[in-house]
N, C-alpha and C. Protein backbone atom coordinates (compact mmCIF):
# COMPACT_ATOMS: atom_id res chain seq x y z
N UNK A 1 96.24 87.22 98.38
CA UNK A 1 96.01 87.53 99.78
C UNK A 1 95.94 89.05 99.94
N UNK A 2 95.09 89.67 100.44
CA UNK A 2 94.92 90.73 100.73
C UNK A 2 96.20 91.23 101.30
N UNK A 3 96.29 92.80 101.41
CA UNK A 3 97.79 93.61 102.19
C UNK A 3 97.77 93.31 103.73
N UNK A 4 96.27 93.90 104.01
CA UNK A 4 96.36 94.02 105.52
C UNK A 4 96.59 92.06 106.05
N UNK A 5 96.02 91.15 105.50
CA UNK A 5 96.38 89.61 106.14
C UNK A 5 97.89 89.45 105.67
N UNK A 6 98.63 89.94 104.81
CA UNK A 6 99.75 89.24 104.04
C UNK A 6 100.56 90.38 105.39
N UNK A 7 100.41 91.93 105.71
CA UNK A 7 101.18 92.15 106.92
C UNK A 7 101.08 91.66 108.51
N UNK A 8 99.78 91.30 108.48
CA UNK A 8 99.62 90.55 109.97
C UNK A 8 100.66 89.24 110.08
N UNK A 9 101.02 88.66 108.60
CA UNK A 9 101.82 87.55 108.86
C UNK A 9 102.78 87.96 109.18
N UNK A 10 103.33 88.75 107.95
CA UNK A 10 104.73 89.61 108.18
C UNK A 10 105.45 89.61 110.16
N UNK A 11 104.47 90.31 110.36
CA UNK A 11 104.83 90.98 111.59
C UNK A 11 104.41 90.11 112.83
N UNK A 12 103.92 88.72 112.52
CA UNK A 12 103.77 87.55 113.56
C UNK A 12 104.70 86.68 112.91
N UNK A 13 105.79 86.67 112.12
CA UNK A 13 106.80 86.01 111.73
C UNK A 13 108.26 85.37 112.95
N UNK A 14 108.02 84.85 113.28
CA UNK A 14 109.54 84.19 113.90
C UNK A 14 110.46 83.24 113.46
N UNK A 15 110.76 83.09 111.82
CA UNK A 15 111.59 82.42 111.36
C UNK A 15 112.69 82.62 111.62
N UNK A 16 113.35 83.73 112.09
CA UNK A 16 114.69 83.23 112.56
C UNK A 16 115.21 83.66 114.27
N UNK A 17 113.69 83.37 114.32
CA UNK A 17 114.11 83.60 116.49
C UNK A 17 115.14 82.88 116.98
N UNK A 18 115.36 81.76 116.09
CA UNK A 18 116.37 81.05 116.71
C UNK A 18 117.78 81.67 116.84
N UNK A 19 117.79 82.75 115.54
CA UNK A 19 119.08 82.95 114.89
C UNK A 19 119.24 84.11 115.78
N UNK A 20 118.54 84.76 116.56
CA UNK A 20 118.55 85.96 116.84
C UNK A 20 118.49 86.19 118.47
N UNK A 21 119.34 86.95 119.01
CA UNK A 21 120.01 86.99 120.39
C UNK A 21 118.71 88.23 121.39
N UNK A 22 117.34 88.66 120.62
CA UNK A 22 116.55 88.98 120.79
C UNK A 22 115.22 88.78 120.28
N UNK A 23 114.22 89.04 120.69
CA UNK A 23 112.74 88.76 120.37
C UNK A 23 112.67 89.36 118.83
N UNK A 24 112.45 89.01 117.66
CA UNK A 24 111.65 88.91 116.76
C UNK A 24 110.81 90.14 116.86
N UNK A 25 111.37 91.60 115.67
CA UNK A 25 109.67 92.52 115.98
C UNK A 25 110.17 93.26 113.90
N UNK A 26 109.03 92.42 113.48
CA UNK A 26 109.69 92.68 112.01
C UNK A 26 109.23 94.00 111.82
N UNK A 27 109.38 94.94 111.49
CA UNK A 27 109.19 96.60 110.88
C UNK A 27 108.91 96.97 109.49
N UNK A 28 108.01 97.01 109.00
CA UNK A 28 107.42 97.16 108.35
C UNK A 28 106.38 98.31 107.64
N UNK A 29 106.18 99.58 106.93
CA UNK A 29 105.20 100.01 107.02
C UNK A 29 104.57 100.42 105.68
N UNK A 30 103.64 99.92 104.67
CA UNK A 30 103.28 99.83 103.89
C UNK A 30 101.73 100.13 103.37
N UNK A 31 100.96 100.29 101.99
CA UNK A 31 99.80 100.52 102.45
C UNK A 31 99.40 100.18 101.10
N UNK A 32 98.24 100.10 100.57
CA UNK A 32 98.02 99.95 99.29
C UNK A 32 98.16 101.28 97.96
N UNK A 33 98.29 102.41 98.85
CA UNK A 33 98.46 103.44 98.37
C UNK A 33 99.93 104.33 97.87
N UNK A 34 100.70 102.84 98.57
CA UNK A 34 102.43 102.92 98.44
C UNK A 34 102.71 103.61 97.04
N UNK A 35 103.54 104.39 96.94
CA UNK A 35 104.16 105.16 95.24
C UNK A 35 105.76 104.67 95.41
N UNK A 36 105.98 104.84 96.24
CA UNK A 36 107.61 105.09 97.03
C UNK A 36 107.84 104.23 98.10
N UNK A 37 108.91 103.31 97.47
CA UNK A 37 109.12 102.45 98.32
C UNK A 37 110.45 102.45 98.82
N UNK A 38 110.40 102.80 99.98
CA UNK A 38 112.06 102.61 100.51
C UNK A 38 112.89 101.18 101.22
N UNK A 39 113.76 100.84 99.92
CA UNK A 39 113.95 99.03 101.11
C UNK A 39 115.86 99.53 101.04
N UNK A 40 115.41 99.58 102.74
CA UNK A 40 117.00 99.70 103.08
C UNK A 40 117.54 97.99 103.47
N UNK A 41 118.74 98.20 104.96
CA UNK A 41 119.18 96.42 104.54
C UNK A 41 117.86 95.53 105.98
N UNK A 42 117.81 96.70 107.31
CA UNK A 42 117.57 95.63 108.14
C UNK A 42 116.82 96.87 108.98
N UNK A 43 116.11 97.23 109.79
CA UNK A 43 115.61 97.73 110.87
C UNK A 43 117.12 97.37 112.00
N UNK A 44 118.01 98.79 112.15
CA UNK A 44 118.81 99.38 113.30
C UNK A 44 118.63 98.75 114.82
N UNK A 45 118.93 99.18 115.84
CA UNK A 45 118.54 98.88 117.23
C UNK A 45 117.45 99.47 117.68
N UNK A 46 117.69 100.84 117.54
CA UNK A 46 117.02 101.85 117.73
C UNK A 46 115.32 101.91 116.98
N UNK A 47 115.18 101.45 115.69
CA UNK A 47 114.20 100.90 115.24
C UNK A 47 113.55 99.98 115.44
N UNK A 48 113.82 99.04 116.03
CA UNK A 48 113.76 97.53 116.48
C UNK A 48 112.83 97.69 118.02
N UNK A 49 113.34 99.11 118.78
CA UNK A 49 113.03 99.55 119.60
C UNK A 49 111.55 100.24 119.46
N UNK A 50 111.63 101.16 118.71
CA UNK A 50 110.25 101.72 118.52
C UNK A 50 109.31 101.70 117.70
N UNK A 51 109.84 100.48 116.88
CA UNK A 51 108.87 100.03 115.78
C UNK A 51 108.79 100.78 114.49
N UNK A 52 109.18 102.29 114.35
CA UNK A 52 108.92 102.94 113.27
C UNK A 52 110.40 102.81 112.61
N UNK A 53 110.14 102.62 110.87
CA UNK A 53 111.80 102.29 110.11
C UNK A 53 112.37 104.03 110.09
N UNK A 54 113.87 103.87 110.10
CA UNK A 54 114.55 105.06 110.00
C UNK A 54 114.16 106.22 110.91
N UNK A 55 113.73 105.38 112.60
CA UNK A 55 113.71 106.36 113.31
C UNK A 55 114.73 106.60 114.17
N UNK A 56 115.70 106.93 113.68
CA UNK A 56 117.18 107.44 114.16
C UNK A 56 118.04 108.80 113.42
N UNK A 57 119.20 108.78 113.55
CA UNK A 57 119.70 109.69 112.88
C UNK A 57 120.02 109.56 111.48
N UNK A 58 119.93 108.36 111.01
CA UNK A 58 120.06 108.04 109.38
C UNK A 58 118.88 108.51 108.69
N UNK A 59 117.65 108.12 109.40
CA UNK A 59 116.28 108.89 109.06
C UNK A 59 116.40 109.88 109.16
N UNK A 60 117.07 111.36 109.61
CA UNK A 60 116.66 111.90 109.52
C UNK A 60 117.61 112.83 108.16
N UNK A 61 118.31 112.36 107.47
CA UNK A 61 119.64 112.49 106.92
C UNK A 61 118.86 111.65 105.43
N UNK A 62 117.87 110.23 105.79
CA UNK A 62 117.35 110.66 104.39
C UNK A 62 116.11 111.63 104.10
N UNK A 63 115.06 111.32 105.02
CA UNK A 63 114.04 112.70 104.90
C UNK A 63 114.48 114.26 104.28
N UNK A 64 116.38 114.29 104.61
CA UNK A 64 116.39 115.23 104.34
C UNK A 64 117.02 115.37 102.28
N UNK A 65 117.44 114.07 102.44
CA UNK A 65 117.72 114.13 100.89
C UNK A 65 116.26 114.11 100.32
N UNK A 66 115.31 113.51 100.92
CA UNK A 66 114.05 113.30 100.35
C UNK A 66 113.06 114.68 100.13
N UNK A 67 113.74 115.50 101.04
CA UNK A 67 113.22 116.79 101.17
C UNK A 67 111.54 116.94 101.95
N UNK A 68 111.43 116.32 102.93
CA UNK A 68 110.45 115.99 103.35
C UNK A 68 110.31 115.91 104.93
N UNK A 69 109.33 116.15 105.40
CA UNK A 69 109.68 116.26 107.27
C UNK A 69 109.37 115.11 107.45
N UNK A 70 109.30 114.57 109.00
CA UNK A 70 109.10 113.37 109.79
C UNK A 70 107.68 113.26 109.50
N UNK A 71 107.14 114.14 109.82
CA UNK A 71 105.09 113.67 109.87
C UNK A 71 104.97 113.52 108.30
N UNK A 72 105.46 113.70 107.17
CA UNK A 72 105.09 113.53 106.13
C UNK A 72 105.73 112.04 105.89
N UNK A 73 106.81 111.83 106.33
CA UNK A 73 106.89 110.80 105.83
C UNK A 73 106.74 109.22 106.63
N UNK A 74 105.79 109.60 107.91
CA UNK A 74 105.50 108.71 108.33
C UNK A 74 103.75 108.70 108.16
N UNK A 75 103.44 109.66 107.74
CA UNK A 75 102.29 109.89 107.65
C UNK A 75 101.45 109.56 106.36
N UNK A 76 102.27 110.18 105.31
CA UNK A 76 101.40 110.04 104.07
C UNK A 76 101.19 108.74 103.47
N UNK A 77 100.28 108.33 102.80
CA UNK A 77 99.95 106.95 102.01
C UNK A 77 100.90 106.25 100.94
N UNK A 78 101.31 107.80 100.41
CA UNK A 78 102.25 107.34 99.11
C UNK A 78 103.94 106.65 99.47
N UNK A 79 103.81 106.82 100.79
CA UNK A 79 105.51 106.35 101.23
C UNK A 79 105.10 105.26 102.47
N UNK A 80 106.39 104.41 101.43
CA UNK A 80 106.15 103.33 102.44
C UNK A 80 107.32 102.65 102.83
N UNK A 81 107.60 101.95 103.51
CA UNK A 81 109.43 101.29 104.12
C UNK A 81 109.35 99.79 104.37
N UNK A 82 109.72 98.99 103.89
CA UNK A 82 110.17 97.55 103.52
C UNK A 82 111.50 97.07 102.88
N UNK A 83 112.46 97.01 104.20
CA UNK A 83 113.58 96.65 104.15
C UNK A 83 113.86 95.63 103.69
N UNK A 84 114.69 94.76 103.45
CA UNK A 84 115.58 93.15 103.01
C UNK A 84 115.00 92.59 103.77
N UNK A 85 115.49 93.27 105.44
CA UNK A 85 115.08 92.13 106.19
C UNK A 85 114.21 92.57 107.08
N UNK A 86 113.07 92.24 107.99
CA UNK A 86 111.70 93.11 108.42
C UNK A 86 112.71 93.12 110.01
N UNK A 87 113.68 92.14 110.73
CA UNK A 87 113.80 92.64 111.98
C UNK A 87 115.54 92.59 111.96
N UNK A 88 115.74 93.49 113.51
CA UNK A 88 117.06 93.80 113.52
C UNK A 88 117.97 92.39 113.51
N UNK A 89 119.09 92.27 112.51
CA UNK A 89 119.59 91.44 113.06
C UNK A 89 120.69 91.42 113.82
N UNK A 90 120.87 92.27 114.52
CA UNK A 90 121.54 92.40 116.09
C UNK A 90 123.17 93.44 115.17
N UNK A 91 123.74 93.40 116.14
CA UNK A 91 124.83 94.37 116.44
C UNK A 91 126.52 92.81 116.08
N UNK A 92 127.66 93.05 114.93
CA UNK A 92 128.54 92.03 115.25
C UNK A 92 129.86 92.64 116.26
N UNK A 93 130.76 91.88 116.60
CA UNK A 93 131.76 92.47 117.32
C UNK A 93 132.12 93.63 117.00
N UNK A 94 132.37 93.49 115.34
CA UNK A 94 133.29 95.09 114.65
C UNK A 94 132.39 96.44 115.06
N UNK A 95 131.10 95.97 115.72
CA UNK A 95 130.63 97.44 115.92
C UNK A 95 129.50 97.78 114.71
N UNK A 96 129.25 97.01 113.32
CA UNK A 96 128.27 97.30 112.83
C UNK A 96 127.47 96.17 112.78
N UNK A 97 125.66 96.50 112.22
CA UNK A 97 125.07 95.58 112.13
C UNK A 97 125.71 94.39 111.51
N UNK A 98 124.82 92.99 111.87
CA UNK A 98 125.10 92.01 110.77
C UNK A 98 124.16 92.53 109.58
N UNK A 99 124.68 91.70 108.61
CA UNK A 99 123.75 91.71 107.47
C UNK A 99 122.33 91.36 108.04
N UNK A 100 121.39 91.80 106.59
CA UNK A 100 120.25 91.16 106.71
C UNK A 100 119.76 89.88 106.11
N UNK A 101 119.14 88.79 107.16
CA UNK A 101 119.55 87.21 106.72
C UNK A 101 118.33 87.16 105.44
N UNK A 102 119.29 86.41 104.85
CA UNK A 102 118.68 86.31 102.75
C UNK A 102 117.15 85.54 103.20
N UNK A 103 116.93 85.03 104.48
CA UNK A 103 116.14 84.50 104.39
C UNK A 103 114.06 85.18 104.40
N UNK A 104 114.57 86.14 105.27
CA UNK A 104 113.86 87.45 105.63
C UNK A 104 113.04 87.13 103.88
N UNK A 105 113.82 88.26 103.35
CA UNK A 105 113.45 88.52 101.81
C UNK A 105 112.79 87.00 101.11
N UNK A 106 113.50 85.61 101.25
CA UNK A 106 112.98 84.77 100.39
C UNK A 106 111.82 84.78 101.30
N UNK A 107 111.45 84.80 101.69
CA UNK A 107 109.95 83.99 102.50
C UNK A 107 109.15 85.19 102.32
N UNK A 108 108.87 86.56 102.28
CA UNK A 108 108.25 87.48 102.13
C UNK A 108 108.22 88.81 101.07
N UNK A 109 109.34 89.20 100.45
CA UNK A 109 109.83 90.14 99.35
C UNK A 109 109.02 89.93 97.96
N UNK A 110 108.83 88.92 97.32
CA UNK A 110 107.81 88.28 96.56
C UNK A 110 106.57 89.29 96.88
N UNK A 111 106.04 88.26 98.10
CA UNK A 111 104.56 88.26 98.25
C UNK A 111 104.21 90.00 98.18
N UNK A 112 104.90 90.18 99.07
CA UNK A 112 104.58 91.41 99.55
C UNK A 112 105.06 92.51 98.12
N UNK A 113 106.05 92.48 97.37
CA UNK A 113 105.84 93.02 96.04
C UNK A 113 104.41 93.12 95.29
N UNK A 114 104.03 91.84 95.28
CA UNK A 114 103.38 91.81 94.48
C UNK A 114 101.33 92.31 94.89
N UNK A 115 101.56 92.87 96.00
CA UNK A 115 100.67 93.77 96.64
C UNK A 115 100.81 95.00 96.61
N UNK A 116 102.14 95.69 96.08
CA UNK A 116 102.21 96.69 95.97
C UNK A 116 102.03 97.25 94.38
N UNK A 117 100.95 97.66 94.12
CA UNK A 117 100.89 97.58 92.35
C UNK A 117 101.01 98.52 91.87
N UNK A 118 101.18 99.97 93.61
CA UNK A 118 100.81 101.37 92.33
C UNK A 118 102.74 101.99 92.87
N UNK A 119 103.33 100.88 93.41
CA UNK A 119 105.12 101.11 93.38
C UNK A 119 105.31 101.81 91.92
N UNK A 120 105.76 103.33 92.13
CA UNK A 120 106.28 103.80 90.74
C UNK A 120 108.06 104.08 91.18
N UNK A 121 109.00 104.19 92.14
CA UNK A 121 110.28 103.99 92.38
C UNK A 121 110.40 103.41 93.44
N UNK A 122 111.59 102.74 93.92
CA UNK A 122 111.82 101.92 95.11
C UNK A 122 113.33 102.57 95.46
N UNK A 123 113.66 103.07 96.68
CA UNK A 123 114.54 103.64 96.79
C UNK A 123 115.69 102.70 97.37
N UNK A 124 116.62 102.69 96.82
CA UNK A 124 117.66 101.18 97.55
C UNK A 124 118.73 101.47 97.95
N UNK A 125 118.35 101.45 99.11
CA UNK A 125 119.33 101.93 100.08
C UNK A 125 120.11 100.82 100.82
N UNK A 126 121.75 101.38 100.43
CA UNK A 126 122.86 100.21 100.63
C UNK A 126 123.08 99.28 100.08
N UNK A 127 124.33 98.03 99.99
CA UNK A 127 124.44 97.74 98.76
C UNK A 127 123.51 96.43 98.96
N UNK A 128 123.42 95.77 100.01
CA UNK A 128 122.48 95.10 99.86
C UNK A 128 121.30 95.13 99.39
N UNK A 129 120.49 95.81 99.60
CA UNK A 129 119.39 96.41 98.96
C UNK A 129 119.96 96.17 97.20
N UNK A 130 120.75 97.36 97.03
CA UNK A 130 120.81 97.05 95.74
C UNK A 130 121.37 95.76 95.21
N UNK A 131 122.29 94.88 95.82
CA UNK A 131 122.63 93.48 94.70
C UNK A 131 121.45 93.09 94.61
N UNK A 132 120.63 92.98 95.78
CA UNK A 132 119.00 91.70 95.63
C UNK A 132 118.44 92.55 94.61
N UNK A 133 118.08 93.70 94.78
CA UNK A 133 116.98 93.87 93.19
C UNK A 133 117.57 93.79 92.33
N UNK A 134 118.61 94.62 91.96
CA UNK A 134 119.21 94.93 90.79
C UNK A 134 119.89 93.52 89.88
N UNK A 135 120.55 92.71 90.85
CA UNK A 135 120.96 91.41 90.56
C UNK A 135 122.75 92.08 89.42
N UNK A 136 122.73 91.18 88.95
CA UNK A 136 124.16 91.63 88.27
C UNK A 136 123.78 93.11 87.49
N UNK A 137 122.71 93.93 86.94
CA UNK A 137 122.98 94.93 86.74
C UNK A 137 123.38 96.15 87.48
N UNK A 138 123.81 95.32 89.08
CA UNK A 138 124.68 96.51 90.04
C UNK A 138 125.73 96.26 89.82
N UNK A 139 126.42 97.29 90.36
CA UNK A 139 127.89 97.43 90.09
C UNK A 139 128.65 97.02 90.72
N UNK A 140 130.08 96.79 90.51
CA UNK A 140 130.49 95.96 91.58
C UNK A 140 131.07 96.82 93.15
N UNK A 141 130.49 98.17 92.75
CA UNK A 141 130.61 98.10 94.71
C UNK A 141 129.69 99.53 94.83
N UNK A 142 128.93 99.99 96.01
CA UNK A 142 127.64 100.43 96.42
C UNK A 142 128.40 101.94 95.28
N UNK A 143 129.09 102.52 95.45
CA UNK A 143 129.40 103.80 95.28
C UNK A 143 129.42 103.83 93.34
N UNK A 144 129.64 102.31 92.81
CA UNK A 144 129.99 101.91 91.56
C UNK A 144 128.43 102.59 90.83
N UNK A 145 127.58 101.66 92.03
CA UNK A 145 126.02 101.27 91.75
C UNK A 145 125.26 102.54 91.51
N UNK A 146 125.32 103.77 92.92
CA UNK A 146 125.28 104.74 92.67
C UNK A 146 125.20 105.97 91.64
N UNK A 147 126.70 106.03 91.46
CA UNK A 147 126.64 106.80 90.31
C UNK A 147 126.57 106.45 89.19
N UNK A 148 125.86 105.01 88.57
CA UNK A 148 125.21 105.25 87.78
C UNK A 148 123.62 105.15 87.89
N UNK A 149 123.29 105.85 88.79
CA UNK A 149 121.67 106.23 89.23
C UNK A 149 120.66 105.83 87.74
N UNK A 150 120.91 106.88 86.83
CA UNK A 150 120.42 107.64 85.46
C UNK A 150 119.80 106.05 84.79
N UNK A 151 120.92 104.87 85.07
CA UNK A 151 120.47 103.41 84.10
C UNK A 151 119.53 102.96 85.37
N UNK A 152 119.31 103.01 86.11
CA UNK A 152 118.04 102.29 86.90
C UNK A 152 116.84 103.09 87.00
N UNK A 153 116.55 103.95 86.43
CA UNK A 153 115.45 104.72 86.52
C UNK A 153 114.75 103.98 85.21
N UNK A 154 113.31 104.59 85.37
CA UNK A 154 112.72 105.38 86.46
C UNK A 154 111.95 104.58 88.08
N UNK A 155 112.42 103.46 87.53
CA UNK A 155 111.98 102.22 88.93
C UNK A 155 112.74 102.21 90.15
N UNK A 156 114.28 102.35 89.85
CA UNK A 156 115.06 101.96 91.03
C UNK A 156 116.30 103.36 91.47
N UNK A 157 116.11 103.91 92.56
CA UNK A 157 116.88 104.46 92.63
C UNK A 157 118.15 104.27 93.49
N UNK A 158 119.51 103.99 93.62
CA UNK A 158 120.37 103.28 94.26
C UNK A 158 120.33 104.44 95.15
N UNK A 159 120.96 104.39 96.49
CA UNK A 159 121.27 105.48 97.47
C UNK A 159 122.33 105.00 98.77
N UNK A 160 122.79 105.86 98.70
CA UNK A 160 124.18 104.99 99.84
C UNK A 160 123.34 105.25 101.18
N UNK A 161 123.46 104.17 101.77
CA UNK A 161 123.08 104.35 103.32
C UNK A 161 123.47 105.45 103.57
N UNK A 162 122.35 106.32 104.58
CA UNK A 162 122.41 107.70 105.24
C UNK A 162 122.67 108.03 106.66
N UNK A 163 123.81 106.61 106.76
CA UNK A 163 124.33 106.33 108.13
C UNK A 163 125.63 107.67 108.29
N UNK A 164 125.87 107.78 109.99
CA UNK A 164 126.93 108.33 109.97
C UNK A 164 128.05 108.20 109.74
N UNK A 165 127.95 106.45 109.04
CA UNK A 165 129.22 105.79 108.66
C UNK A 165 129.87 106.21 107.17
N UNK A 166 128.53 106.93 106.87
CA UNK A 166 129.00 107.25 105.28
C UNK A 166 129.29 108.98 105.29
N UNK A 167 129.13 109.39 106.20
CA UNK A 167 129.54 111.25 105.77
C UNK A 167 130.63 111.37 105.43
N UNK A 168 132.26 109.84 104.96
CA UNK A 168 133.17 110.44 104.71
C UNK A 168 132.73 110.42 103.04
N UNK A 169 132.25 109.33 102.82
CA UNK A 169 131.57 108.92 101.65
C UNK A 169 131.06 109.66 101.17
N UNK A 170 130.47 110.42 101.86
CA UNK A 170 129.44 111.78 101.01
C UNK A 170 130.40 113.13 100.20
N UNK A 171 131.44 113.44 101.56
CA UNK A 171 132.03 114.21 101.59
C UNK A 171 133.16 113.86 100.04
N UNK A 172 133.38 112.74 99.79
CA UNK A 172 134.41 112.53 98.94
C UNK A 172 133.53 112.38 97.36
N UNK A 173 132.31 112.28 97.70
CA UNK A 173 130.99 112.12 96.10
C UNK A 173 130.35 113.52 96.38
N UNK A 174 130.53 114.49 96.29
CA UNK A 174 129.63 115.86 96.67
C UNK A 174 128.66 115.81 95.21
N UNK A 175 128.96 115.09 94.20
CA UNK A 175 128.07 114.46 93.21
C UNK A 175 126.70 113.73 93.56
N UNK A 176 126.81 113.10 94.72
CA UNK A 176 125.44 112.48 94.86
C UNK A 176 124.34 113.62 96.01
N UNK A 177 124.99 114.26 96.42
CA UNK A 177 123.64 116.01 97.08
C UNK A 177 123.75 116.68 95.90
N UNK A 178 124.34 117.10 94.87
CA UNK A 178 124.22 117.98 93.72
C UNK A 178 123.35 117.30 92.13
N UNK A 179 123.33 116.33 92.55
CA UNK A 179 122.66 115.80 91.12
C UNK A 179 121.56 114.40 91.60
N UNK A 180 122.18 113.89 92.17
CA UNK A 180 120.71 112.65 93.01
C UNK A 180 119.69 112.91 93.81
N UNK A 181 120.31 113.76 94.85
CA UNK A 181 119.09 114.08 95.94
C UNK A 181 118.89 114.87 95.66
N UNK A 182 118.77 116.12 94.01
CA UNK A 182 117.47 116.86 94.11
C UNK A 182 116.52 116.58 92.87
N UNK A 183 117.08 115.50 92.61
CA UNK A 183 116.41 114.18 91.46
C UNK A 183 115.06 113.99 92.28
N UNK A 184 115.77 113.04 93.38
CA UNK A 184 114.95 112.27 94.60
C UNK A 184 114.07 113.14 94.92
N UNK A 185 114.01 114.41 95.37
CA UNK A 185 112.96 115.69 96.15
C UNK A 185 112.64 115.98 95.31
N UNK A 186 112.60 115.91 93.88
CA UNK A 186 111.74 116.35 92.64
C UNK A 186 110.61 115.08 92.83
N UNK A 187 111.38 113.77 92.28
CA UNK A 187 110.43 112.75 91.99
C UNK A 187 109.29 112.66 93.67
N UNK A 188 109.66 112.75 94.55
CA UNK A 188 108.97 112.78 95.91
C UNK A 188 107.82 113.67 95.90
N UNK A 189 108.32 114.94 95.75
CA UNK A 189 107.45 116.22 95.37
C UNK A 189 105.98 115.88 94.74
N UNK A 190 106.60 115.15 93.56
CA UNK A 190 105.06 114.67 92.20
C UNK A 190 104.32 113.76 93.03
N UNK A 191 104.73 112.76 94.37
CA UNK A 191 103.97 111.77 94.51
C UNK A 191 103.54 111.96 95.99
N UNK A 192 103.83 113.11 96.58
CA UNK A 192 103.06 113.26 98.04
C UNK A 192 102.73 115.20 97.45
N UNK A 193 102.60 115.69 96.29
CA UNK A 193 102.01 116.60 96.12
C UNK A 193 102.58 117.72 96.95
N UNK A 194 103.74 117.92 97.27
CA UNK A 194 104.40 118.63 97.93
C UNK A 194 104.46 120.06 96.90
């Protein structure tokens, strides 16, 4: 199936309207020219809202590990964003998202892989992200997965969510801004010619 029919489905998808305490708007943005693929866990509120992935303050916190501005990285061909799950799945009591439902990924993660042929890293952001690809060669917890970056290359790069939930996280790994994210703005650099 061609990209552009296999995303028109994508994004006319309502498999789990039922499950979901709002309208269905899966987020998505991909192209055949994809190099760099970023699959975080779910499209935010705030994303869900304006349709574009990581348009909040976590976006702008990875752009910046990525070393890259907003118009480049919504703009260029070689970057593209395909989360776990294509829509928000809402907000739980404790105050953070729910997960993203496994179901999202089985019905579309496949297909849509396998349209992407010139994917040379996939950036995996959070641990969800990373158990589904990585499968038991993740570690057993996001920060485990992380620092060992070096064994998932040159395909997969692990990355802790660039939420404000993690700046204590950052603050306590000053290892992952000194040795990952200028890995990441190197490998970025070679594939949007920066």
């Amino acid at each position: 199936m061609p990209l552009d029919a296999l995303l028109a489905e994508i994004r006319a998808c309502r498999a789990c309207a039922s499950e979901l305490t709002h309208e269905p708007r899966p987020v998505v943005r991909v192209t055949g020219e994809t190099r760099l693929l970023i699959c975080g866990q779910a499209p935010g509120r705030r994303v869900h809202e304006s349709g574009l992935p990581f348009d909040d303050p976590s976006g702008e916190r990875l752009r910046a590990w990525m070393g890259i501005d907003r118009a480049t990285f919504y703009g260029h061909p070689a970057i593209g964003v395909a989360a776990m799950a294509f829509c928000y799945p809402g907000t739980d009591p404790g105050g953070g998202d729910y997960p993203p439902p496994a179901r999202c990924a089985a019905l579309w993660r496949s297909r849509l892989l396998a349209e992407l042929p010139k994917v040379e890293l996939t950036l995996l952001v959070g641990r969800h992200a990373q158990a589904w690809a990585l499968g038991a060669r993740a570690g057993g917890s996001m920060t485990e997965t992380v620092r060992r970056w070096r064994e998932h290359l040159p395909a997969f790069l692990p990355l802790p969510h660039p939420s404000w939930r993690n700046v204590a996280w950052l603050k306590r790994h000053p290892w992952f801004e000194a040795e990952v994210a200028p890995y990441l703005r190197e490998r970025i650099a070679e594939m949007v010619g920066a």
